[in-house]
Structures are given as structure tokens and as C-alpha cells.
PDB file of N, CA and C in Angstrom:
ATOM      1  N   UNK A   1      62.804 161.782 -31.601  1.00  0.00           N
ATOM      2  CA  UNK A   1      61.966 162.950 -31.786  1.00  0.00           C
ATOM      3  C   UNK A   1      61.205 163.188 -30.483  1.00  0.00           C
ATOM      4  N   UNK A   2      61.163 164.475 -30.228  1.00  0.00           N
ATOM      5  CA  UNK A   2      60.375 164.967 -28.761  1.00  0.00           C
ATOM      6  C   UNK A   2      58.517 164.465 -29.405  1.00  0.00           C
ATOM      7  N   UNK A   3      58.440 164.740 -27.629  1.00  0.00           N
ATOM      8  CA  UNK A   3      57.290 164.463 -27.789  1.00  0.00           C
ATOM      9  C   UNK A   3      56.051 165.801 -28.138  1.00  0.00           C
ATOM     10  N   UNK A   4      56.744 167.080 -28.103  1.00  0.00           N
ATOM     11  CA  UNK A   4      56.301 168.281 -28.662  1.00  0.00           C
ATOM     12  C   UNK A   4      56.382 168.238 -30.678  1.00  0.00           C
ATOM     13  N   UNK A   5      57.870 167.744 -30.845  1.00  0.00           N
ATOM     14  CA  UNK A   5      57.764 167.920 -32.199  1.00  0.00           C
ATOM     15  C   UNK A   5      56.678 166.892 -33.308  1.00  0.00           C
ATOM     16  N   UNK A   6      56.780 165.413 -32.274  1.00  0.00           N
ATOM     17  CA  UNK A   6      56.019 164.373 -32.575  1.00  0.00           C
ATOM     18  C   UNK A   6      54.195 165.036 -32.850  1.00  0.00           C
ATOM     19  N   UNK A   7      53.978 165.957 -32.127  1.00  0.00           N
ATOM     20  CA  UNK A   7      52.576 166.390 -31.559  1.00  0.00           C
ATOM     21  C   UNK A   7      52.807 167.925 -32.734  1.00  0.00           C
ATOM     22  N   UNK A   8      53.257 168.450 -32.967  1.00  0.00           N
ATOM     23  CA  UNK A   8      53.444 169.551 -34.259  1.00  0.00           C
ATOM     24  C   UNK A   8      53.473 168.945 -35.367  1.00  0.00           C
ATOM     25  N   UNK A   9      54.608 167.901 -35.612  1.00  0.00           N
ATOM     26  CA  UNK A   9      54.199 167.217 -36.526  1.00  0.00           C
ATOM     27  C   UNK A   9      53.053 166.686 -37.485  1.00  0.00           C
ATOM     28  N   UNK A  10      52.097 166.302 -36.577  1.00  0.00           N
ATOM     29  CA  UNK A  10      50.775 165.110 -36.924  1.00  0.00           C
ATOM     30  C   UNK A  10      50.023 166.625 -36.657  1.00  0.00           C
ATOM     31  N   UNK A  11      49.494 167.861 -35.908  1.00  0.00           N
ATOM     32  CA  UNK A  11      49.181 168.873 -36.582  1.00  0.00           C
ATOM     33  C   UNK A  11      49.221 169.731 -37.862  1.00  0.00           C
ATOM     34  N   UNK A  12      50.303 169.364 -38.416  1.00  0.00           N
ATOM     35  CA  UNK A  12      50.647 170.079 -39.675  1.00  0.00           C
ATOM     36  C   UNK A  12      50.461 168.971 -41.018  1.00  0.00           C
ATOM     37  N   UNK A  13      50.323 167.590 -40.213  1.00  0.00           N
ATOM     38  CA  UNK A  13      49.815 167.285 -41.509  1.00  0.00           C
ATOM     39  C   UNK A  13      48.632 167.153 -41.929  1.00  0.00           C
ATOM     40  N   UNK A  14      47.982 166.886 -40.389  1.00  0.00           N
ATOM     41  CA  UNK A  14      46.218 167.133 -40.369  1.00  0.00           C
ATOM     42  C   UNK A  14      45.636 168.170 -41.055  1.00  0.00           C
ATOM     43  N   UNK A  15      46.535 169.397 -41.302  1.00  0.00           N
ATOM     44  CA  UNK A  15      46.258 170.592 -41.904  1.00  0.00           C
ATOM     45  C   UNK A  15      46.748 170.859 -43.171  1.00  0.00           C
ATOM     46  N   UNK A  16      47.692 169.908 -43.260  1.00  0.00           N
ATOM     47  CA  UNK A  16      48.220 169.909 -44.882  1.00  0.00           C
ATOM     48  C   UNK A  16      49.159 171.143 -45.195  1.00  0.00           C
ATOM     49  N   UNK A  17      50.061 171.712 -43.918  1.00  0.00           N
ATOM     50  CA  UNK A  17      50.701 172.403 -43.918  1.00  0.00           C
ATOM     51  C   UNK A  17      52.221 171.679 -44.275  1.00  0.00           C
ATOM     52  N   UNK A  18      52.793 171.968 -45.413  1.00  0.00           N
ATOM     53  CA  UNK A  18      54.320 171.548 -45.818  1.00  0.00           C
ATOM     54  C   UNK A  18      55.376 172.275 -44.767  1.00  0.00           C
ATOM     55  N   UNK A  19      56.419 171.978 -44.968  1.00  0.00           N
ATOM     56  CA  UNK A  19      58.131 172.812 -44.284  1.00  0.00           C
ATOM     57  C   UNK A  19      57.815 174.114 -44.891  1.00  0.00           C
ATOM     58  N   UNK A  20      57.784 174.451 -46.228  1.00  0.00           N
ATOM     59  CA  UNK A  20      57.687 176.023 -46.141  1.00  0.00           C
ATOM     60  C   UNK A  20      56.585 176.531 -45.610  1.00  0.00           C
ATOM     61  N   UNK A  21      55.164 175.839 -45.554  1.00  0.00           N
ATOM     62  CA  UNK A  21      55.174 176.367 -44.509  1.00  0.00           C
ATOM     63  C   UNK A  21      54.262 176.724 -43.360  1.00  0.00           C
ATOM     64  N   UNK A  22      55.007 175.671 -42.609  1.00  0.00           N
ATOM     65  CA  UNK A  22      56.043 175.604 -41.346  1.00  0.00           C
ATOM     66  C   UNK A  22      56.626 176.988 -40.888  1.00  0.00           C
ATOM     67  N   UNK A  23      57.398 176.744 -42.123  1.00  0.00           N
ATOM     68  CA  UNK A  23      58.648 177.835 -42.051  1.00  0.00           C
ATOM     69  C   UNK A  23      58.077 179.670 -41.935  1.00  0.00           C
ATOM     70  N   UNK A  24      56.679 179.631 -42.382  1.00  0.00           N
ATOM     71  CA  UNK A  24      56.163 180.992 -42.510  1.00  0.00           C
ATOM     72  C   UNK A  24      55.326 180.862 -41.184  1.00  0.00           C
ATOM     73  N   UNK A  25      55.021 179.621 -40.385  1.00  0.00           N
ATOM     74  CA  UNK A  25      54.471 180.010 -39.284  1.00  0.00           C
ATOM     75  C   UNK A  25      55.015 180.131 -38.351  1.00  0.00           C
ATOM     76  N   UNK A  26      56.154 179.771 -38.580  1.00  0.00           N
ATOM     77  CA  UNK A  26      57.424 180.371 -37.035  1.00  0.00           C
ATOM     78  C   UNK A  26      58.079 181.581 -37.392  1.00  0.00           C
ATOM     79  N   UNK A  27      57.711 182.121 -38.877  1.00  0.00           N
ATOM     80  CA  UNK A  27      58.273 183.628 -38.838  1.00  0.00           C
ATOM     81  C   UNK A  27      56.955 184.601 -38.221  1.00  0.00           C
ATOM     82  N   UNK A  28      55.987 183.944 -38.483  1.00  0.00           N
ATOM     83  CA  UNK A  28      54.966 184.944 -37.649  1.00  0.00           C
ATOM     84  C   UNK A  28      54.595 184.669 -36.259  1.00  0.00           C
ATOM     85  N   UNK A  29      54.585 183.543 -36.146  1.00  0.00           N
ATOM     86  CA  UNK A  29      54.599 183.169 -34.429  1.00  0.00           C
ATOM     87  C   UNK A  29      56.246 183.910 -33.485  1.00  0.00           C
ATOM     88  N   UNK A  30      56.939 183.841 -34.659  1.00  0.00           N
ATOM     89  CA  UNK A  30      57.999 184.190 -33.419  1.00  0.00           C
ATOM     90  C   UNK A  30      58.640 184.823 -33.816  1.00  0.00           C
ATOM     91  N   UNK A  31      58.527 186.080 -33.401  1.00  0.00           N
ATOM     92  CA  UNK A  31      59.192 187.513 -34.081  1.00  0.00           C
ATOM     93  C   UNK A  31      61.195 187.549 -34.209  1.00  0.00           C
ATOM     94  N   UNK A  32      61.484 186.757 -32.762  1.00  0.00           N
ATOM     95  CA  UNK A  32      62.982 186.705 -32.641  1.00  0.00           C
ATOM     96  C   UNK A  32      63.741 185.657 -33.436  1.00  0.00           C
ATOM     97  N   UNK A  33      62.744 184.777 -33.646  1.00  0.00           N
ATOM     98  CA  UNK A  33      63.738 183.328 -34.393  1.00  0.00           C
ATOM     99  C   UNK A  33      64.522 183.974 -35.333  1.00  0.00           C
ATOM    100  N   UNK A  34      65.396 183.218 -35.288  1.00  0.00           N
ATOM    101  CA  UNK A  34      66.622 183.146 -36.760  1.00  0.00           C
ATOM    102  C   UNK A  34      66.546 181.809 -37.641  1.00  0.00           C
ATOM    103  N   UNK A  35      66.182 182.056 -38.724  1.00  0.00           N
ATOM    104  CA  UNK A  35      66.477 181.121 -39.657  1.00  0.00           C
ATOM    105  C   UNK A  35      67.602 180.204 -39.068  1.00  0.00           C
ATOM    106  N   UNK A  36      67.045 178.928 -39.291  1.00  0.00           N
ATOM    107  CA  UNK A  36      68.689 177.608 -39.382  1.00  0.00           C
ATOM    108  C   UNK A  36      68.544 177.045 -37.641  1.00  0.00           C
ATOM    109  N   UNK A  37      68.087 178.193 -36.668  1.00  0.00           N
ATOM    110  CA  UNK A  37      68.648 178.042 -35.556  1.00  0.00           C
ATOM    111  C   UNK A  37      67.065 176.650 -35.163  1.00  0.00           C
ATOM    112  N   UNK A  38      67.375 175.845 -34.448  1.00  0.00           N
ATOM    113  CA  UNK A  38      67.078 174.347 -33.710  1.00  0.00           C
ATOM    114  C   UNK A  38      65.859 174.941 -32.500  1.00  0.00           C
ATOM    115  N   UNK A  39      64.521 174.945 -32.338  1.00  0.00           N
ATOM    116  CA  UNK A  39      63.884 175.496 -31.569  1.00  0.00           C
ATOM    117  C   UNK A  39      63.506 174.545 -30.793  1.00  0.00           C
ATOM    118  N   UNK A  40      63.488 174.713 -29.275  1.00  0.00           N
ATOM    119  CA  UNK A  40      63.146 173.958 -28.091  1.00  0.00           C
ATOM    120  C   UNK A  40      61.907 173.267 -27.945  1.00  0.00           C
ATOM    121  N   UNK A  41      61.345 172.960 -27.160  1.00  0.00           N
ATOM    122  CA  UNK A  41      60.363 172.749 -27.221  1.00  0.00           C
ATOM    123  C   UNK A  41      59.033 173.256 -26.474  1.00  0.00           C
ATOM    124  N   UNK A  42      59.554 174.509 -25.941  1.00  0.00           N
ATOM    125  CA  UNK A  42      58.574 175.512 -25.305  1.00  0.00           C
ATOM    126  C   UNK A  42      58.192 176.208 -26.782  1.00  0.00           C
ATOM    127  N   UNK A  43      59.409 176.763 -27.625  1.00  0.00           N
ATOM    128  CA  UNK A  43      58.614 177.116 -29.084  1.00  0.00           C
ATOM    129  C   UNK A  43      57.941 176.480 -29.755  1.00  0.00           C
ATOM    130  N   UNK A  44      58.269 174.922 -29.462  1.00  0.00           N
ATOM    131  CA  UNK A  44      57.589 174.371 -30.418  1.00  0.00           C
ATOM    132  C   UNK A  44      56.012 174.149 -30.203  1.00  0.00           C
ATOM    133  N   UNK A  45      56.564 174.507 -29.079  1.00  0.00           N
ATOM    134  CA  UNK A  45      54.678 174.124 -28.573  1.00  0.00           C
ATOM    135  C   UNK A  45      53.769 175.191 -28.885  1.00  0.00           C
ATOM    136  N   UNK A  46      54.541 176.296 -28.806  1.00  0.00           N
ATOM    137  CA  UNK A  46      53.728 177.895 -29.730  1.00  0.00           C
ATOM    138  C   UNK A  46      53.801 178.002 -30.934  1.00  0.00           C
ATOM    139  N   UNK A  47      54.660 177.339 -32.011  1.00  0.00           N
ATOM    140  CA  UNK A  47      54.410 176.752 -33.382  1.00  0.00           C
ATOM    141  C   UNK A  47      52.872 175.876 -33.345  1.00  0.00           C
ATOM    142  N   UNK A  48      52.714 175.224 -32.643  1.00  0.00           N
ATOM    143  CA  UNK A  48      51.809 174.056 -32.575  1.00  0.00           C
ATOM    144  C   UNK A  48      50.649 174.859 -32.053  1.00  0.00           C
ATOM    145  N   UNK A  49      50.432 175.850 -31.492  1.00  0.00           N
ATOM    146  CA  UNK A  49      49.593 176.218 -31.423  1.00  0.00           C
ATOM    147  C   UNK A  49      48.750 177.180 -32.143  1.00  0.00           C
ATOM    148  N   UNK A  50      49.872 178.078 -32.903  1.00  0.00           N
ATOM    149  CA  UNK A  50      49.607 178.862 -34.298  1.00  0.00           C
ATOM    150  C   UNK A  50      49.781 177.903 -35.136  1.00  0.00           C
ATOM    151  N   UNK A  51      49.691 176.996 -35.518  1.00  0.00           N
ATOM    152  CA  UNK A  51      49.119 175.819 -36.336  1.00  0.00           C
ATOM    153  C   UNK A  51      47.792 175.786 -36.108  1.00  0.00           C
ATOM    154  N   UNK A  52      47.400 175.526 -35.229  1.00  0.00           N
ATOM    155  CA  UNK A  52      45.690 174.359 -34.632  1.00  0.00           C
ATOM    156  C   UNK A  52      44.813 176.007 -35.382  1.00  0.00           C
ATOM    157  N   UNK A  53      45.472 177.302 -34.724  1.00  0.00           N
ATOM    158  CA  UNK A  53      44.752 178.334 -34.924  1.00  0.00           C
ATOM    159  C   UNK A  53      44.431 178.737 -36.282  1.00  0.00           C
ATOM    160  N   UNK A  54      45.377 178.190 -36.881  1.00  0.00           N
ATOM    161  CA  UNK A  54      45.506 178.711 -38.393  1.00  0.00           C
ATOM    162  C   UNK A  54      44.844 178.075 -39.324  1.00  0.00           C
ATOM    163  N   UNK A  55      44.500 176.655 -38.592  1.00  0.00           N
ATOM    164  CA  UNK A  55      44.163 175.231 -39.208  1.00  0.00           C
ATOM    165  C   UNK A  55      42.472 175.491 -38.772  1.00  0.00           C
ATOM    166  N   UNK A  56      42.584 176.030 -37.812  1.00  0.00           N
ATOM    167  CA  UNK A  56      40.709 176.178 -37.317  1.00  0.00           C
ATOM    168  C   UNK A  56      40.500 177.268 -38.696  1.00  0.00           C
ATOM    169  N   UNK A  57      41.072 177.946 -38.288  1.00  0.00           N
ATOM    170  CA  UNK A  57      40.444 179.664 -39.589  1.00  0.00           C
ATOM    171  C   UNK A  57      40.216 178.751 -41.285  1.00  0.00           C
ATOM    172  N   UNK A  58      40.663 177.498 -41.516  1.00  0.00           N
ATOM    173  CA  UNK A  58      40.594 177.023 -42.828  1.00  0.00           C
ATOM    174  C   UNK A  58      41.490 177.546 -44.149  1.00  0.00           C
ATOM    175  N   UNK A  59      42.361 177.492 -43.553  1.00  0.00           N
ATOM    176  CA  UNK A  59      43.399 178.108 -44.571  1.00  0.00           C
ATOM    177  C   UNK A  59      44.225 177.034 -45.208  1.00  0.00           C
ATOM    178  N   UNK A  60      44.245 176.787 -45.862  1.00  0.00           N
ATOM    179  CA  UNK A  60      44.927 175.746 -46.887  1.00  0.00           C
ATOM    180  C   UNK A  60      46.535 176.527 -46.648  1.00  0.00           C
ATOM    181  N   UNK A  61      47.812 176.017 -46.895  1.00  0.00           N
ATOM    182  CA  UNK A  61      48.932 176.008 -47.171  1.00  0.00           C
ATOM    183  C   UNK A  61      49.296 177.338 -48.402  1.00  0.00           C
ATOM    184  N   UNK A  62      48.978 177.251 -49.171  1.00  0.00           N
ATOM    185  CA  UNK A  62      48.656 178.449 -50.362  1.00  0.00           C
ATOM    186  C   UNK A  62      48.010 179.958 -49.741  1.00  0.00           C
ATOM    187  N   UNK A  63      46.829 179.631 -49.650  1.00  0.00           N
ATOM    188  CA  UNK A  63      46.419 180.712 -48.857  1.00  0.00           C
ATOM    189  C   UNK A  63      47.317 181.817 -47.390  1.00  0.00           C
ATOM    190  N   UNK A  64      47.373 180.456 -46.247  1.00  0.00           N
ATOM    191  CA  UNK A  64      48.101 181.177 -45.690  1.00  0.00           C
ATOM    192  C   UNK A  64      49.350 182.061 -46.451  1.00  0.00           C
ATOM    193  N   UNK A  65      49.584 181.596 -46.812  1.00  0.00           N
ATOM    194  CA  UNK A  65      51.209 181.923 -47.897  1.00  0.00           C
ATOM    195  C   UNK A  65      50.897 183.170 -48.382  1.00  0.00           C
ATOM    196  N   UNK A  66      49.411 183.613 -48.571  1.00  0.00           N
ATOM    197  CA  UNK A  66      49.256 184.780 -49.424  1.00  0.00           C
ATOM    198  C   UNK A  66      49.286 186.123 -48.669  1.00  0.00           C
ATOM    199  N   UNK A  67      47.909 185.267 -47.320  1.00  0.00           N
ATOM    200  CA  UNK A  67      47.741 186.344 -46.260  1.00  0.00           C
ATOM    201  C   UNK A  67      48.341 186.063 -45.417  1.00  0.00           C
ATOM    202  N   UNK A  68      49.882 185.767 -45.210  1.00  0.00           N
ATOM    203  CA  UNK A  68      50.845 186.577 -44.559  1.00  0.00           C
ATOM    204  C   UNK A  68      51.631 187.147 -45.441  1.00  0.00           C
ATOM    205  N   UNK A  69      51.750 187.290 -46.815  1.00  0.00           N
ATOM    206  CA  UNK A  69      52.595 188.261 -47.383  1.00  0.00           C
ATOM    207  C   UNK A  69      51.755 189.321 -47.093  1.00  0.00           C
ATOM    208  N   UNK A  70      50.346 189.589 -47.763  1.00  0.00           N
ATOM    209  CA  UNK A  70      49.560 190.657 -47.122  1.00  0.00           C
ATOM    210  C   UNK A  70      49.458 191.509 -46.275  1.00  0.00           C
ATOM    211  N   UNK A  71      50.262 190.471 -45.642  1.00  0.00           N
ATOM    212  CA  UNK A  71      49.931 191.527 -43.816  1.00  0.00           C
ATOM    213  C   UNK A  71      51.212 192.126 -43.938  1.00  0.00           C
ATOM    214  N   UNK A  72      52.552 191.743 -44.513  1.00  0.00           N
ATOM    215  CA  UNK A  72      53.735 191.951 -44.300  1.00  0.00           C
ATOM    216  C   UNK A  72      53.395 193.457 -45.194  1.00  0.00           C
ATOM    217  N   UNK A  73      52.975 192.809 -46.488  1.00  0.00           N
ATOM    218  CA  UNK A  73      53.091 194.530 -47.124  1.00  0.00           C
ATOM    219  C   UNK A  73      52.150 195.817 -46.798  1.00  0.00           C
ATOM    220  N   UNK A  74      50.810 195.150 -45.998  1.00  0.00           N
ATOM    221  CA  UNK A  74      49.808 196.248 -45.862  1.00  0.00           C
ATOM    222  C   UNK A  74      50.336 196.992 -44.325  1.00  0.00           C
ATOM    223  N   UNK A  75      51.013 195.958 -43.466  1.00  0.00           N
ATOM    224  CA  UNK A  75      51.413 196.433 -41.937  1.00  0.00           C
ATOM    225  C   UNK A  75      52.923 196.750 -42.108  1.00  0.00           C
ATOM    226  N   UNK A  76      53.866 197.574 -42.722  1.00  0.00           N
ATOM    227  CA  UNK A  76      54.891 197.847 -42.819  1.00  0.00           C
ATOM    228  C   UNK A  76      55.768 198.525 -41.629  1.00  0.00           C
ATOM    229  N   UNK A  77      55.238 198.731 -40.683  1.00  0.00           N
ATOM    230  CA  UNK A  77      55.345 199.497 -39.713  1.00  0.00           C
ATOM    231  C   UNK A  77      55.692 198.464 -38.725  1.00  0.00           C
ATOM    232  N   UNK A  78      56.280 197.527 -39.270  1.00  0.00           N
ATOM    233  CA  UNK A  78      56.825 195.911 -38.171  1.00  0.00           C
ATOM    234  C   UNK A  78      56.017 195.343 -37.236  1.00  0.00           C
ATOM    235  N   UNK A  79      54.841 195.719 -37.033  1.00  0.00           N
ATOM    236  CA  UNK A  79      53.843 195.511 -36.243  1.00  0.00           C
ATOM    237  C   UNK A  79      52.464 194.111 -37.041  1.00  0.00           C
ATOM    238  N   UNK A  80      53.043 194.193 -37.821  1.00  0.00           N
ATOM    239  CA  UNK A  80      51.786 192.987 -38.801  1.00  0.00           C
ATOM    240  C   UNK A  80      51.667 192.125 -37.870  1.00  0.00           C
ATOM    241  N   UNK A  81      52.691 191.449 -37.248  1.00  0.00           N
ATOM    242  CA  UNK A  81      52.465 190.175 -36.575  1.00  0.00           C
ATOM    243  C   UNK A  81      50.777 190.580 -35.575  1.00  0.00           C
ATOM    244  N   UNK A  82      50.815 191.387 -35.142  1.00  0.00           N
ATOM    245  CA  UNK A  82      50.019 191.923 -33.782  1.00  0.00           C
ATOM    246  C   UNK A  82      48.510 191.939 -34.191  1.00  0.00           C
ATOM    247  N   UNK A  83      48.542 192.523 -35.492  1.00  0.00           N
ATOM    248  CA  UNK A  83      47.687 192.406 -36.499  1.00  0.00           C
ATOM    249  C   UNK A  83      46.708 191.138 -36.979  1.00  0.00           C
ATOM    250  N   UNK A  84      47.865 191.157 -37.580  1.00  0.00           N
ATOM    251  CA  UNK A  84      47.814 189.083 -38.193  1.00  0.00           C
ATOM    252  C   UNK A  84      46.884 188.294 -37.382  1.00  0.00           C
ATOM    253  N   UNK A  85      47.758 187.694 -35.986  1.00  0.00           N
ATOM    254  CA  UNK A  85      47.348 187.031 -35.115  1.00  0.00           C
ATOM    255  C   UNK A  85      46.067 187.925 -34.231  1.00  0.00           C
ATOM    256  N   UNK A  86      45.642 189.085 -34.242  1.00  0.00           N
ATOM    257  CA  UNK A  86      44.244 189.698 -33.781  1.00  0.00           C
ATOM    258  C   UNK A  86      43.418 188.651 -34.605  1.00  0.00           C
ATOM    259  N   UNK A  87      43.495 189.278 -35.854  1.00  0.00           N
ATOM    260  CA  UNK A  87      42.390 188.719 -36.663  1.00  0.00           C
ATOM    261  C   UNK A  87      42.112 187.204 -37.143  1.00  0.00           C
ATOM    262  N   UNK A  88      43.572 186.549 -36.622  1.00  0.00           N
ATOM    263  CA  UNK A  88      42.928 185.066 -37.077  1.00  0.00           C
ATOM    264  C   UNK A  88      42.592 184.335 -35.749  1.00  0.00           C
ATOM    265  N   UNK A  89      42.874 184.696 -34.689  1.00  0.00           N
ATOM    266  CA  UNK A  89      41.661 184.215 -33.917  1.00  0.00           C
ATOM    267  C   UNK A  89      40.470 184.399 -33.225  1.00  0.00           C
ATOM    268  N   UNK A  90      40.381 186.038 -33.898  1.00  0.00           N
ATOM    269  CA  UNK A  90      38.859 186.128 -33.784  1.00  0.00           C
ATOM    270  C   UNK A  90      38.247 185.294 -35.159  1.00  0.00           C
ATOM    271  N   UNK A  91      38.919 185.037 -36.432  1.00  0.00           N
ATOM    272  CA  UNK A  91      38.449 183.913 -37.196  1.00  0.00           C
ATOM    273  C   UNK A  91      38.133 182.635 -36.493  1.00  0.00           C
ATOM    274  N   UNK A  92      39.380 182.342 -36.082  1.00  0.00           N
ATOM    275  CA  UNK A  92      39.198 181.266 -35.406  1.00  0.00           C
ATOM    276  C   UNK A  92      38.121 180.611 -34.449  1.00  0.00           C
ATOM    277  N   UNK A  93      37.938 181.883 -33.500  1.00  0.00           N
ATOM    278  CA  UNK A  93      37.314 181.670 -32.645  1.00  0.00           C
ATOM    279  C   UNK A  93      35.541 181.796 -33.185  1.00  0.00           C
ATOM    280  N   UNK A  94      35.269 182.093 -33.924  1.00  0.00           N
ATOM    281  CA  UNK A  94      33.964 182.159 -35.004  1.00  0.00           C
ATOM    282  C   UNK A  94      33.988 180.789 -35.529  1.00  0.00           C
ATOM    283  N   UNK A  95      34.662 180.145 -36.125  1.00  0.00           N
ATOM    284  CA  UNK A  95      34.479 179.170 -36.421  1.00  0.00           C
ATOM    285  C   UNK A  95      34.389 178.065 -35.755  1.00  0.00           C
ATOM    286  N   UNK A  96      35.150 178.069 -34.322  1.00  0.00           N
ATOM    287  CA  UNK A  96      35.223 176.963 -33.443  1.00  0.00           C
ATOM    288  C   UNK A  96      34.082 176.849 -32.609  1.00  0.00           C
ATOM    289  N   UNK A  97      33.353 177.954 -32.385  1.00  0.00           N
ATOM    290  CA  UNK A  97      31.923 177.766 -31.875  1.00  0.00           C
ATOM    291  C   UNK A  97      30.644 177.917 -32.702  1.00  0.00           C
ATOM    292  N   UNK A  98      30.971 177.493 -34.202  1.00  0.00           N
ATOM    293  CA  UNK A  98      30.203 177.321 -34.833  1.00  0.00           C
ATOM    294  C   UNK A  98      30.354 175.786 -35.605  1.00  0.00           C
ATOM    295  N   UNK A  99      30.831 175.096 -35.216  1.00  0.00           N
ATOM    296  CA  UNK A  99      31.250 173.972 -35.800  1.00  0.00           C
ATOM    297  C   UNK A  99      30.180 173.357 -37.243  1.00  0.00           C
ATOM    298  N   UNK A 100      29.199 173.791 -36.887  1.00  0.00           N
ATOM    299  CA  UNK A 100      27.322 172.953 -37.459  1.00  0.00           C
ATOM    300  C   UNK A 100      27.755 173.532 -38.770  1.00  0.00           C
ATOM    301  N   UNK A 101      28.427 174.818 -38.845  1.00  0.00           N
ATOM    302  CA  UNK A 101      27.984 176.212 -40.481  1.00  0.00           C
ATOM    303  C   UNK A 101      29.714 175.915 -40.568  1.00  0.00           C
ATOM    304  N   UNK A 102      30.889 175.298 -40.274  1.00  0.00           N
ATOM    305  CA  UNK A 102      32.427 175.189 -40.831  1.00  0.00           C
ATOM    306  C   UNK A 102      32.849 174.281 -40.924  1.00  0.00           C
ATOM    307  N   UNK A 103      31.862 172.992 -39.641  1.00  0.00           N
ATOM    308  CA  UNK A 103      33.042 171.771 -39.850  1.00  0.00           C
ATOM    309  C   UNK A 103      33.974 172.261 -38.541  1.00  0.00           C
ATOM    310  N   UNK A 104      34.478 170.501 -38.411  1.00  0.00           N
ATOM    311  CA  UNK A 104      35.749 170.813 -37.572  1.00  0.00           C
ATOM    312  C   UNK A 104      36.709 171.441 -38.793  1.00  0.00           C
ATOM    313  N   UNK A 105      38.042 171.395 -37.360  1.00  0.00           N
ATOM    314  CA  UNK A 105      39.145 172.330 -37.683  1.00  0.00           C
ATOM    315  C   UNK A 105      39.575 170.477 -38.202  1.00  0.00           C
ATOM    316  N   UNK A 106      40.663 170.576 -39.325  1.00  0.00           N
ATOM    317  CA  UNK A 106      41.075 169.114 -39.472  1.00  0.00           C
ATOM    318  C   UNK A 106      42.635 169.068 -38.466  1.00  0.00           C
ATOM    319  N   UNK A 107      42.636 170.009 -37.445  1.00  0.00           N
ATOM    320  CA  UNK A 107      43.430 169.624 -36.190  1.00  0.00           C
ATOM    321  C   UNK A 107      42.562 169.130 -34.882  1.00  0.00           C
ATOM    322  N   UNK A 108      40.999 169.184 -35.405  1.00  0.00           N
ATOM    323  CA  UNK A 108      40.191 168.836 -34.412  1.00  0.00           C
ATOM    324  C   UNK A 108      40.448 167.000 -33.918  1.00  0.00           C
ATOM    325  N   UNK A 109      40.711 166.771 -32.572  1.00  0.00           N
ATOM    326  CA  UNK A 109      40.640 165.382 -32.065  1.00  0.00           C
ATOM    327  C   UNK A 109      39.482 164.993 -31.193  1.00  0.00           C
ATOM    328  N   UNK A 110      38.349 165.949 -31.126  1.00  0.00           N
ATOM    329  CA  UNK A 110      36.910 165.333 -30.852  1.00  0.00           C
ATOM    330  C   UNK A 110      36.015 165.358 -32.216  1.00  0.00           C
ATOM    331  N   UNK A 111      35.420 164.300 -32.589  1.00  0.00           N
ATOM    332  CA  UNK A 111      34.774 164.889 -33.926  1.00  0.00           C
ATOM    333  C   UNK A 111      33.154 165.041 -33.079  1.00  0.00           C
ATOM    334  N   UNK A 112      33.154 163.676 -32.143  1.00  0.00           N
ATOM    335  CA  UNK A 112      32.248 164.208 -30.929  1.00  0.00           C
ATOM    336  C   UNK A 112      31.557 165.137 -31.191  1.00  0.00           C
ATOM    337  N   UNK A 113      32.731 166.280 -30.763  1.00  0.00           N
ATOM    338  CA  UNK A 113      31.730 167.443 -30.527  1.00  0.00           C
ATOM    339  C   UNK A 113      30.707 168.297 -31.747  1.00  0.00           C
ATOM    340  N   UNK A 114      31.102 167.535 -32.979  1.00  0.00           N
ATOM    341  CA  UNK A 114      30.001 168.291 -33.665  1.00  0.00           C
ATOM    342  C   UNK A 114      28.824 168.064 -33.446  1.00  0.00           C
ATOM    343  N   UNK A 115      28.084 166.899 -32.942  1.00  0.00           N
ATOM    344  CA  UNK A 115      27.108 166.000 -32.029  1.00  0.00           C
ATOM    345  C   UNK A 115      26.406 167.087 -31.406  1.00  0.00           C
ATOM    346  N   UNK A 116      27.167 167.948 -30.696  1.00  0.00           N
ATOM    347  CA  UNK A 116      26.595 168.870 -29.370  1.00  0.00           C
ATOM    348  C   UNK A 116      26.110 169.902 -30.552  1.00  0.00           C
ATOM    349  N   UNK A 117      26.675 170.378 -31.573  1.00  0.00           N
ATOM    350  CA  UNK A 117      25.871 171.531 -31.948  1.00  0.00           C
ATOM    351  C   UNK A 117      24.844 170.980 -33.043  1.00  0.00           C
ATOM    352  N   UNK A 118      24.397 169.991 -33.032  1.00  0.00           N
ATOM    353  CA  UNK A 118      23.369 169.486 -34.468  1.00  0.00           C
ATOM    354  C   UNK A 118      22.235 169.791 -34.494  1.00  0.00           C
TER     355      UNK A 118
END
């Protein structure tokens, strides 16, 4: 196992994200993939990073699942992805500099830093 998939891996379980999905965050991270097809490890590392992002916003496995069907049916105009990913890391990014009022992200590997905002 690479050392990208090894490192996606132990992200997705920190987050309690299963294979399906997995499987719904490489259909929104990556507009071209094809189902079945074996992704490198430059994708994988942009899987892994719409993980950490998705995992900061606090979205349980279920949830995500909901609000990306959401986006699929409210943004019909093939453009959701653009959408989607606007708004979850300005979530994201609200929560990551608020650590004191959310908690880490459970992809967080400093717990440290909640220290700095107490």
C-alpha cells in the first residue's frame, strides 16, 4: 500500500467515513473519475484532502450522504460540485479557527493546538 493511500486511509477512519463513502467523496472531489477505474496517487492525495475538509465541517458519514444528494438535486445545472465545495470550506474554515466553540476536526493531529485558543 502507498504511502498516500496508507495516509487517506487512517483519515477516513478518524472520521468514520466507510467505502461508500469514500466512494461519494471522489464523485465530488473529482468530476472526471470513472467508477472501477484505480486512482494514482496525486488523486489520492485530493481525496485526502476533501476528507480532512469534510471531516473539519463535522459531518458524520450519513449526513454527508444527504448533503451531497442535496446539492446534486438543488444544483442541476452540473455545476453543484463548485457549489458544494464553496460552502464546505468556508464551513470548514469557521470551524478550524474556532477550535474552543467545535472541537478539533477528528482528522486533527495537533490536539496541542486547542491549548492556544483556551
Amino acid at each position: 500500500m502507498s504511502t498516500a493511500r496508507a495516509h487517506l486511509r487512517a483519515l477516513a477512519a478518524a472520521a468514520g467515513y466507510d467505502r461508500e463513502t469514500l466512494e461519494l467523496i471522489v464523485d465530488a472531489a473529482l468530476p472526471k473519475y470513472i467508477p472501477g477505474e484505480r486512482l494514482d496517487d496525486t488523486l489520492i492525495g485530493h481525496v485526502a484532502t476533501a476528507v480532512e475538509v469534510l471531516a473539519q465541517c463535522g459531518y458524520t458519514a450519513d449526513e454527508l450522504a444527504e448533503i451531497i444528494v442535496s446539492y446534486r438535486l438543488r444544483f442541476r445545472d452540473g455545476r453543484w460540485r463548485g457549489r458544494f465545495w464553496h460552502y464546505q470550506l468556508r464551513a470548514a474554515t469557521l470551524r478550524f479557527n474556532q477550535p474552543r466553540v467545535y472541537g478539533l476536526s477528528p482528522c486533527e493531529s495537533d490536539p496541542a493546538r486547542l491549548a492556544d485558543f483556551s
